[in-house]
PDB file of N, CA and C in Angstrom:
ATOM      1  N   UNK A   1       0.845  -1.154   0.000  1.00  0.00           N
ATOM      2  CA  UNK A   1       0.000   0.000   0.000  1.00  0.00           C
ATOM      3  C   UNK A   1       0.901   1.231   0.000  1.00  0.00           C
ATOM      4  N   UNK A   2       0.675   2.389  -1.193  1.00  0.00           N
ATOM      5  CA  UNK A   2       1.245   3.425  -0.622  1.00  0.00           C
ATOM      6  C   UNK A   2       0.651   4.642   0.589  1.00  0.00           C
ATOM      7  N   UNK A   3       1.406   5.378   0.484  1.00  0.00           N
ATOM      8  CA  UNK A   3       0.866   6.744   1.576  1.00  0.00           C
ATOM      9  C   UNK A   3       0.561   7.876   0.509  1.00  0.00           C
ATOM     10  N   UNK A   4       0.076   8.961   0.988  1.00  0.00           N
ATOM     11  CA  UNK A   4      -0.476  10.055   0.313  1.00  0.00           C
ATOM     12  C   UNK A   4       0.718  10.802  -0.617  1.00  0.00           C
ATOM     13  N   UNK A   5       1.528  10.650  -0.691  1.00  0.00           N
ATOM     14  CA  UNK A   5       2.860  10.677  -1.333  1.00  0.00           C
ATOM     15  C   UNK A   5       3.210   9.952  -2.384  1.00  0.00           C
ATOM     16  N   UNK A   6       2.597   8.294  -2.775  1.00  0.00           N
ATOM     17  CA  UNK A   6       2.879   7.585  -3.249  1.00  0.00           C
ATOM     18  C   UNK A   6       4.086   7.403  -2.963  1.00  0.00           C
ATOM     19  N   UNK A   7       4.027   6.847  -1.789  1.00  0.00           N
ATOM     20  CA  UNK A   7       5.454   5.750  -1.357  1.00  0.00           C
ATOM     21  C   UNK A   7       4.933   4.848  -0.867  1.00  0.00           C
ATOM     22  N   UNK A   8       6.129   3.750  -1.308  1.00  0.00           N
ATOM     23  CA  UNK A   8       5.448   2.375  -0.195  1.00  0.00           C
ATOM     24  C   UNK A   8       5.485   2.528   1.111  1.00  0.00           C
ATOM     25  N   UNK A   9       4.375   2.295   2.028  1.00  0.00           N
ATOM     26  CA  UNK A   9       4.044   2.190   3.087  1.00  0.00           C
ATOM     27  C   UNK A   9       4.596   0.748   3.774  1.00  0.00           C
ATOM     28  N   UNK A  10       3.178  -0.084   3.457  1.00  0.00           N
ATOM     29  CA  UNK A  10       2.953  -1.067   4.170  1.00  0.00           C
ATOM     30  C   UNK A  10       2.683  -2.307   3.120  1.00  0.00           C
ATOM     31  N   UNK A  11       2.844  -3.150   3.124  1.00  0.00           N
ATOM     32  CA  UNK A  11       2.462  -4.432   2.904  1.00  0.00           C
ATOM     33  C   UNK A  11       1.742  -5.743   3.659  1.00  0.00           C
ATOM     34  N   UNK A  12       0.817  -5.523   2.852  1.00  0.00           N
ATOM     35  CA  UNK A  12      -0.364  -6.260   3.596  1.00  0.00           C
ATOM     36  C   UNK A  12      -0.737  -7.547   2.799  1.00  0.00           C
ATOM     37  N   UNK A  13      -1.526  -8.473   2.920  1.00  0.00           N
ATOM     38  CA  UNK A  13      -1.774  -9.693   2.881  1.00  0.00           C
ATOM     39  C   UNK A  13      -3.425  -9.656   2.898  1.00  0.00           C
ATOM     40  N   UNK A  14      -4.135 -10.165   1.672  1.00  0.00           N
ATOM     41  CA  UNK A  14      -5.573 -10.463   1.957  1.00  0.00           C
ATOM     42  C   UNK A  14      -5.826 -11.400   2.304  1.00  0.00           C
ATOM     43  N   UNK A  15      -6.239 -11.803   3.283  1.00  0.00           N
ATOM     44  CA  UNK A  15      -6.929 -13.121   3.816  1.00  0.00           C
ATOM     45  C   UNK A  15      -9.040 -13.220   3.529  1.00  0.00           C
ATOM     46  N   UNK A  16      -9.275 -12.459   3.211  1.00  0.00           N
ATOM     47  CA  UNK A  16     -10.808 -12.832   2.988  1.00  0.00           C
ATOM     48  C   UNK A  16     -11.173 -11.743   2.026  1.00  0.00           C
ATOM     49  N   UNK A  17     -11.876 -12.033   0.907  1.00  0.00           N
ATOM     50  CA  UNK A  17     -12.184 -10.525   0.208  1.00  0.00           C
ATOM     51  C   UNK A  17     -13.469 -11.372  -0.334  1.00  0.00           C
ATOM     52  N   UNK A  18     -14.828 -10.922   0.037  1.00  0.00           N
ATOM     53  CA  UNK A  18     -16.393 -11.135  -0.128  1.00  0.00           C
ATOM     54  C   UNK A  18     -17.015 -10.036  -0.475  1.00  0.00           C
ATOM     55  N   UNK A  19     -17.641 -10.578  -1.259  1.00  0.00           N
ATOM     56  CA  UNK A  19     -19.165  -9.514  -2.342  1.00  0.00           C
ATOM     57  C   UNK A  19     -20.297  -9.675  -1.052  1.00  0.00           C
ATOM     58  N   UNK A  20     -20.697  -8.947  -0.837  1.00  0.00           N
ATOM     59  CA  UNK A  20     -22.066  -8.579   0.165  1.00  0.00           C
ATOM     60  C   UNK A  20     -22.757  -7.690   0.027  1.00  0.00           C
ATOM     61  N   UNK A  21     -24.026  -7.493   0.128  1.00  0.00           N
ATOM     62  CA  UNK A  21     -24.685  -6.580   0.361  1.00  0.00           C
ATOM     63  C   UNK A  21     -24.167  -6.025   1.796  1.00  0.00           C
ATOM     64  N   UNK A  22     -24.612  -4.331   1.553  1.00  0.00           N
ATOM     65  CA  UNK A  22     -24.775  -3.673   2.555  1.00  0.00           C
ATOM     66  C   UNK A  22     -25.222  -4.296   3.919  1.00  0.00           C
ATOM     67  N   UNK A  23     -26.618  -5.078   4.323  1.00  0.00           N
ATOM     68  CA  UNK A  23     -27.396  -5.218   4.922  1.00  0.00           C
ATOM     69  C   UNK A  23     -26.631  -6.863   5.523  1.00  0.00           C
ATOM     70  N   UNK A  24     -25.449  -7.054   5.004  1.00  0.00           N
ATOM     71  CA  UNK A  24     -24.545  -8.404   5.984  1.00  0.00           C
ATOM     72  C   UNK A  24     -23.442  -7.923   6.200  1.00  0.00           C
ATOM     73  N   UNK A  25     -23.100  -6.610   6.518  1.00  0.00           N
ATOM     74  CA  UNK A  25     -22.046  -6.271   7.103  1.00  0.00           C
ATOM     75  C   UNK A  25     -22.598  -6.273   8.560  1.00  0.00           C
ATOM     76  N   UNK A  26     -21.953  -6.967   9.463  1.00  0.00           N
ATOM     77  CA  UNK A  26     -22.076  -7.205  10.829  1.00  0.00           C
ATOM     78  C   UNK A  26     -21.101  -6.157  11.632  1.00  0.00           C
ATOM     79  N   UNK A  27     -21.306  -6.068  12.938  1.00  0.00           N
ATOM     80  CA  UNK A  27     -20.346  -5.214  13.712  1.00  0.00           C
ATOM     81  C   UNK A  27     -19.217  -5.722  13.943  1.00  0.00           C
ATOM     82  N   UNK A  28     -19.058  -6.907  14.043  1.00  0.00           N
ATOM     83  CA  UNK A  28     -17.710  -7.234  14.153  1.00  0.00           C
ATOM     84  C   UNK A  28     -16.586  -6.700  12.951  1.00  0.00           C
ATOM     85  N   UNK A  29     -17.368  -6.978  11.654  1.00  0.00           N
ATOM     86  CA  UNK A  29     -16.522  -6.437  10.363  1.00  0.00           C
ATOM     87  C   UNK A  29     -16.739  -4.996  10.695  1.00  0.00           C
ATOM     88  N   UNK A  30     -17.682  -4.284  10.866  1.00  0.00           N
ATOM     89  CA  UNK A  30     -17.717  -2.291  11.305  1.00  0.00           C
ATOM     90  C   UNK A  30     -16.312  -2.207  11.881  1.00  0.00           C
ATOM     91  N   UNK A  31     -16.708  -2.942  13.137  1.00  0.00           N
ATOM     92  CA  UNK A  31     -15.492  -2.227  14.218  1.00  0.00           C
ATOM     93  C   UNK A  31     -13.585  -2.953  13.848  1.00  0.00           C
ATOM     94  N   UNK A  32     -14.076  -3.360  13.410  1.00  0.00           N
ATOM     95  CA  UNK A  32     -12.761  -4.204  12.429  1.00  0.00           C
ATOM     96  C   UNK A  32     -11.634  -3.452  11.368  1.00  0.00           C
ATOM     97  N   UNK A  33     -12.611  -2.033  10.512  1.00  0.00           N
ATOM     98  CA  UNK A  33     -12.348  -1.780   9.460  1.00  0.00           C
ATOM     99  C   UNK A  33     -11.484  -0.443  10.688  1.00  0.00           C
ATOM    100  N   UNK A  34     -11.823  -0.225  11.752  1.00  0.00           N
ATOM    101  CA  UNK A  34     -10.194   0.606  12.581  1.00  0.00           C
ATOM    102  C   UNK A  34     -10.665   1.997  12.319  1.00  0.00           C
ATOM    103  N   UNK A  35     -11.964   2.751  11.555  1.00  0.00           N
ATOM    104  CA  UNK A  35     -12.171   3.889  11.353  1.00  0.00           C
ATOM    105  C   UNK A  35     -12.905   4.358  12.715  1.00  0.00           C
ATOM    106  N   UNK A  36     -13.553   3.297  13.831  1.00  0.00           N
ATOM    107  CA  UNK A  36     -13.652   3.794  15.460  1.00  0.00           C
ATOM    108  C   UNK A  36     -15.389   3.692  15.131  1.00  0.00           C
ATOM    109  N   UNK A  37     -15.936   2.928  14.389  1.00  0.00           N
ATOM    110  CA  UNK A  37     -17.410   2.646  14.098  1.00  0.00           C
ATOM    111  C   UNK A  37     -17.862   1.771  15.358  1.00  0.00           C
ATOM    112  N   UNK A  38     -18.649   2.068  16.054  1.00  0.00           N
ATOM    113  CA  UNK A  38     -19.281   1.150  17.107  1.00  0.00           C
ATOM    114  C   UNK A  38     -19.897  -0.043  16.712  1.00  0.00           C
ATOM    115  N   UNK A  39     -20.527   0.213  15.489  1.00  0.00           N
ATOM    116  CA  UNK A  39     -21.648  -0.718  14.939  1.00  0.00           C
ATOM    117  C   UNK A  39     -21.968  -1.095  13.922  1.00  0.00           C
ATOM    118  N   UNK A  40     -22.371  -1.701  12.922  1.00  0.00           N
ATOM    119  CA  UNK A  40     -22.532  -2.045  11.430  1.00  0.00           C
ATOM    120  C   UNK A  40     -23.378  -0.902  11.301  1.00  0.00           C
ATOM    121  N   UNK A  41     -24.499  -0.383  12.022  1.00  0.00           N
ATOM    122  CA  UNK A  41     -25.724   0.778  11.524  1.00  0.00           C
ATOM    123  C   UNK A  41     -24.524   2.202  11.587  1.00  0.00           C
ATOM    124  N   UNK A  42     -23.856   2.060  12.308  1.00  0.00           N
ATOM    125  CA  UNK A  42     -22.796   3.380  12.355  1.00  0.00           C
ATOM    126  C   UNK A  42     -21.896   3.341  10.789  1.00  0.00           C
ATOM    127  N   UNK A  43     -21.536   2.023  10.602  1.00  0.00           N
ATOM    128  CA  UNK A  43     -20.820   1.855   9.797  1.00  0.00           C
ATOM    129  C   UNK A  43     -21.649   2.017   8.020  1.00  0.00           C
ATOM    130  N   UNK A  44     -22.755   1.734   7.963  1.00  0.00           N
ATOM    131  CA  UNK A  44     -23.540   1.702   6.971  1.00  0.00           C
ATOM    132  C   UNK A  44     -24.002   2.866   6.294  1.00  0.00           C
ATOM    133  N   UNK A  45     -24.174   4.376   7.870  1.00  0.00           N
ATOM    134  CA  UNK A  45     -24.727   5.374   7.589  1.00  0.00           C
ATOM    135  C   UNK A  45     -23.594   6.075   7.382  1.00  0.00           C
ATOM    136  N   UNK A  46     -22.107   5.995   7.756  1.00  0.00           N
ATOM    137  CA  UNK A  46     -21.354   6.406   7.313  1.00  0.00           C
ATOM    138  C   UNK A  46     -20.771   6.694   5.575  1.00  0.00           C
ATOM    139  N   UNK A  47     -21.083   5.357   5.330  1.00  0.00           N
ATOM    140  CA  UNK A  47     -20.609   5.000   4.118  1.00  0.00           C
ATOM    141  C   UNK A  47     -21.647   5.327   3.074  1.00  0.00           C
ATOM    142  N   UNK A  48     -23.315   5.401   3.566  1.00  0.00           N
ATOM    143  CA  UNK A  48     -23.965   6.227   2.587  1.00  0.00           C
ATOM    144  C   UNK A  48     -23.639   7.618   2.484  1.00  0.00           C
ATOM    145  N   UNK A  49     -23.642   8.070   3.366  1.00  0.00           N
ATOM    146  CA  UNK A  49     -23.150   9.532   3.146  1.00  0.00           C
ATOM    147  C   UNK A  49     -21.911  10.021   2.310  1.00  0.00           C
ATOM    148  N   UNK A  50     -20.582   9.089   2.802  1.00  0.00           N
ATOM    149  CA  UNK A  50     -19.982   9.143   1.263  1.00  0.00           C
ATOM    150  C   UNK A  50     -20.359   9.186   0.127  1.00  0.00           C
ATOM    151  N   UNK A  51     -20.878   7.552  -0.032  1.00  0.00           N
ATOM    152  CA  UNK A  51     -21.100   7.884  -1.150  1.00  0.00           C
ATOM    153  C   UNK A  51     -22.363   8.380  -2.234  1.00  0.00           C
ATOM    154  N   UNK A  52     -23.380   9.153  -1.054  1.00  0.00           N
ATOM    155  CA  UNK A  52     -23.835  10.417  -1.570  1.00  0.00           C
ATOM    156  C   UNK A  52     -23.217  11.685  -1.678  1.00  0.00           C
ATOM    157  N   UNK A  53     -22.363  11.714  -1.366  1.00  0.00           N
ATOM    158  CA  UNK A  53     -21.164  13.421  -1.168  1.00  0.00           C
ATOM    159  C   UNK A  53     -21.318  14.061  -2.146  1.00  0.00           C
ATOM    160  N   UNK A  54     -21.002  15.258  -2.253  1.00  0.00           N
ATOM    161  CA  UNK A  54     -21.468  16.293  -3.277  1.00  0.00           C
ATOM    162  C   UNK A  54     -19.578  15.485  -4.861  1.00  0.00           C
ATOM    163  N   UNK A  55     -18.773  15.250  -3.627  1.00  0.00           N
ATOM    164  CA  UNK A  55     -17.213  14.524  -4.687  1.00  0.00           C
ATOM    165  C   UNK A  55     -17.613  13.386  -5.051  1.00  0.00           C
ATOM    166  N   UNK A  56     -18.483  12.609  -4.607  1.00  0.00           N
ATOM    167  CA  UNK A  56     -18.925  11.036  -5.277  1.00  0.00           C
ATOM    168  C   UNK A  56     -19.594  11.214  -6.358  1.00  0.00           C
ATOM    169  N   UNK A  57     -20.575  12.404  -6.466  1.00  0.00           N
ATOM    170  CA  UNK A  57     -21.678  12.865  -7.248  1.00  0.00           C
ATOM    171  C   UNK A  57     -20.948  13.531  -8.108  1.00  0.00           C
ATOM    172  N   UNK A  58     -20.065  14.527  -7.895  1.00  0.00           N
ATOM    173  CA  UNK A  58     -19.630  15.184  -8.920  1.00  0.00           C
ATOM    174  C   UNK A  58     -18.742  14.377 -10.043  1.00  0.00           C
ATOM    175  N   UNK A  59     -17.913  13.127  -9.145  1.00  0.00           N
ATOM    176  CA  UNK A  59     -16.791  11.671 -10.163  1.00  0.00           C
ATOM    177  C   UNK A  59     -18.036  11.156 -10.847  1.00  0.00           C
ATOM    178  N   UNK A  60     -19.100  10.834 -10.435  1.00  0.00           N
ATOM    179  CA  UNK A  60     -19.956  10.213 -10.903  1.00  0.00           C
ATOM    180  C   UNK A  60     -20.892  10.369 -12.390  1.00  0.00           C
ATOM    181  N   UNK A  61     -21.010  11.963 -11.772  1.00  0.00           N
ATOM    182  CA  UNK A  61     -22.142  12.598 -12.294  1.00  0.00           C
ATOM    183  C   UNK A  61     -23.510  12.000 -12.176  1.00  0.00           C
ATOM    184  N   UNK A  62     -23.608  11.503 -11.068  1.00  0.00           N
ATOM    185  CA  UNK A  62     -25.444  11.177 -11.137  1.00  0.00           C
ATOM    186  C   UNK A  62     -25.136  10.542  -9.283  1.00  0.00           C
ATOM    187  N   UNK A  63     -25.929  10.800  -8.649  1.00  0.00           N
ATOM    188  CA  UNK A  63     -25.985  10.043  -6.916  1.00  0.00           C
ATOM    189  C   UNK A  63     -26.516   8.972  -7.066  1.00  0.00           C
ATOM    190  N   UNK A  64     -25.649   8.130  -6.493  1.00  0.00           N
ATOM    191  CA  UNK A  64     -25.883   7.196  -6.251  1.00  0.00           C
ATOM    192  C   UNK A  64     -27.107   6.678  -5.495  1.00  0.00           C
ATOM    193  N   UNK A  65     -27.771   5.241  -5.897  1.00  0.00           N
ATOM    194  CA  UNK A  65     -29.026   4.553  -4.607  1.00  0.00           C
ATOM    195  C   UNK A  65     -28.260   4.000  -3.840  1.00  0.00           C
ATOM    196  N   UNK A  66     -28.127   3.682  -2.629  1.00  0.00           N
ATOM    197  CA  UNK A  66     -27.707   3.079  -1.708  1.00  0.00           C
ATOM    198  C   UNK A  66     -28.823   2.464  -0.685  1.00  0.00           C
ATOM    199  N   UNK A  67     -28.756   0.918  -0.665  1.00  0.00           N
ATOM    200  CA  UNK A  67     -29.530   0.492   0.164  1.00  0.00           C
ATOM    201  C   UNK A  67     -29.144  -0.588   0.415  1.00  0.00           C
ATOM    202  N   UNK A  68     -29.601  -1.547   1.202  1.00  0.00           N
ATOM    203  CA  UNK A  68     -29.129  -2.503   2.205  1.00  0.00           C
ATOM    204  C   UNK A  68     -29.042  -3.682   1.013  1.00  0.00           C
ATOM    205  N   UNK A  69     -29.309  -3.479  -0.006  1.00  0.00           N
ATOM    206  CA  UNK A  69     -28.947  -4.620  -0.933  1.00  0.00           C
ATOM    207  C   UNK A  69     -27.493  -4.000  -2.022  1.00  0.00           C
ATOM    208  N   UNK A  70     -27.110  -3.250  -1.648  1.00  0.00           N
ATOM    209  CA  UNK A  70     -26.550  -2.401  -2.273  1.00  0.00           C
ATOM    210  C   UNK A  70     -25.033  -3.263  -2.283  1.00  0.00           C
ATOM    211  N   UNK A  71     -24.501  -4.088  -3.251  1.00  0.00           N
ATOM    212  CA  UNK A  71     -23.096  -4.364  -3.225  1.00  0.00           C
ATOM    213  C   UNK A  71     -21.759  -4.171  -2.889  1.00  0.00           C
ATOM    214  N   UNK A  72     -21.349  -4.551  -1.370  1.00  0.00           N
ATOM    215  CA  UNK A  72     -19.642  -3.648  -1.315  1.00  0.00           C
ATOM    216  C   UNK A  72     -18.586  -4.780  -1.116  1.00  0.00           C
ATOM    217  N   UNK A  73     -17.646  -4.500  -1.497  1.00  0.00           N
ATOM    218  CA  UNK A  73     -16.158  -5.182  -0.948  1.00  0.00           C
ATOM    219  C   UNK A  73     -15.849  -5.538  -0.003  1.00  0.00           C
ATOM    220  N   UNK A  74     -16.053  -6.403   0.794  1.00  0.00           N
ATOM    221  CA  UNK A  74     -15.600  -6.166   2.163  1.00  0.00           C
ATOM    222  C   UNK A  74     -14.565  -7.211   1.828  1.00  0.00           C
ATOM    223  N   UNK A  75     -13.229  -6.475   2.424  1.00  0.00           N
ATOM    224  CA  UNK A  75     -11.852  -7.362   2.479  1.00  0.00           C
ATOM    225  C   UNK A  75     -11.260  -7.012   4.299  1.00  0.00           C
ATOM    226  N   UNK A  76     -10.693  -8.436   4.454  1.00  0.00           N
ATOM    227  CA  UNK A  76      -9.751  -8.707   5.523  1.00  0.00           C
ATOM    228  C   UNK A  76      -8.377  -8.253   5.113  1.00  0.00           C
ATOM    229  N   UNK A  77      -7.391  -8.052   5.690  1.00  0.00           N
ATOM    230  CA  UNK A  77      -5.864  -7.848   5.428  1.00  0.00           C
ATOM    231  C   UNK A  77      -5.199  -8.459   6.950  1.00  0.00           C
ATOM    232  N   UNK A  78      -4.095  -8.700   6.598  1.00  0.00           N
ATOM    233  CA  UNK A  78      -3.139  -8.520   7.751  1.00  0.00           C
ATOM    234  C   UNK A  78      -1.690  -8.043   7.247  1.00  0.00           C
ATOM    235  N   UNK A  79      -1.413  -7.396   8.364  1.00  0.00           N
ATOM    236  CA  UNK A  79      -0.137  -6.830   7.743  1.00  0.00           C
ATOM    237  C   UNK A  79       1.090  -7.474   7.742  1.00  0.00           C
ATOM    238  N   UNK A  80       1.680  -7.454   6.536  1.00  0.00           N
ATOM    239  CA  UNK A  80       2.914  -8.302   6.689  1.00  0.00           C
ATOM    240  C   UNK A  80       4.238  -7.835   6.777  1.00  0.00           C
ATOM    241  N   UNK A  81       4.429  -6.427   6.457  1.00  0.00           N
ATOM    242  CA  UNK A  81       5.381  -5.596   6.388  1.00  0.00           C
ATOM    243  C   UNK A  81       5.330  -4.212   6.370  1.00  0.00           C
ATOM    244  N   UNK A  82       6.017  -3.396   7.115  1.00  0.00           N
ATOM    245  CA  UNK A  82       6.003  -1.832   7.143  1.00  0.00           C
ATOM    246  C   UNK A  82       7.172  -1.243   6.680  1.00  0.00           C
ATOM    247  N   UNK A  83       7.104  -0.450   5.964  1.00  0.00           N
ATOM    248  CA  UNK A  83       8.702   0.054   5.082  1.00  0.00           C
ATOM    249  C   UNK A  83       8.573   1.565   5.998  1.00  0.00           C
ATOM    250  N   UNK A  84       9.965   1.771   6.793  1.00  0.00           N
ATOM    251  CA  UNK A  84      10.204   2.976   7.171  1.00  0.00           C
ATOM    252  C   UNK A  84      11.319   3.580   7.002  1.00  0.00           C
ATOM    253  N   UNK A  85      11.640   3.148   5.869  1.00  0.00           N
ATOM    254  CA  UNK A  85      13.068   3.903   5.464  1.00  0.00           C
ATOM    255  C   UNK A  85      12.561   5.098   4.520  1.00  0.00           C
ATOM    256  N   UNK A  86      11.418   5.295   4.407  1.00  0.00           N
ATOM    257  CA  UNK A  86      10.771   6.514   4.319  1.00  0.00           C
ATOM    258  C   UNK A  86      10.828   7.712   4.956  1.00  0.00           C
ATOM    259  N   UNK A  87      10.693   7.278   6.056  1.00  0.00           N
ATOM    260  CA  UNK A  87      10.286   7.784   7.611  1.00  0.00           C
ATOM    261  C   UNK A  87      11.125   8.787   8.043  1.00  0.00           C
TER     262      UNK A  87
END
């Protein structure tokens, strides 16, 4: 992965990457993803609001539907390496 710089950061490892609807993201995966979400409903209303944003809409050109059948990525990682000769 890089950083906002495009440098290598980190190197990570996917261990699970699943197609789901919105509406089977559980809290364990919410509070998992490290952004400080209490709950899958925290985590859900978050992520509509992205991606209703006036910058989703404008890349888009049209807003998005978002609803609990609504298709996302959900991936696991673990990290396998951190490069800090950046640093």
């Amino acid at each position: 992965m890089l950083d906002s710089a495009g440098r290598r950061d980190v190197t990570i490892e996917l261990v699970d990457v699943r197609v789901v609807p919105m509406k089977d993201v559980d809290d364990d995966f919410a509070r998992a993803e490290g952004r400080g979400y209490s709950d899958a409903a925290e985590w859900k209303s978050a992520h509509e609001e992205f991606f209703q944003s006036q910058g989703v809409n404008a890349y888009l050109g049209r807003t998005p539907a978002i609803d609990g059948d609504t298709l996302v990525v959900a991936q696991r990682f673990r990290v396998v390496e951190t490069d800090s000769s950046d640093q």
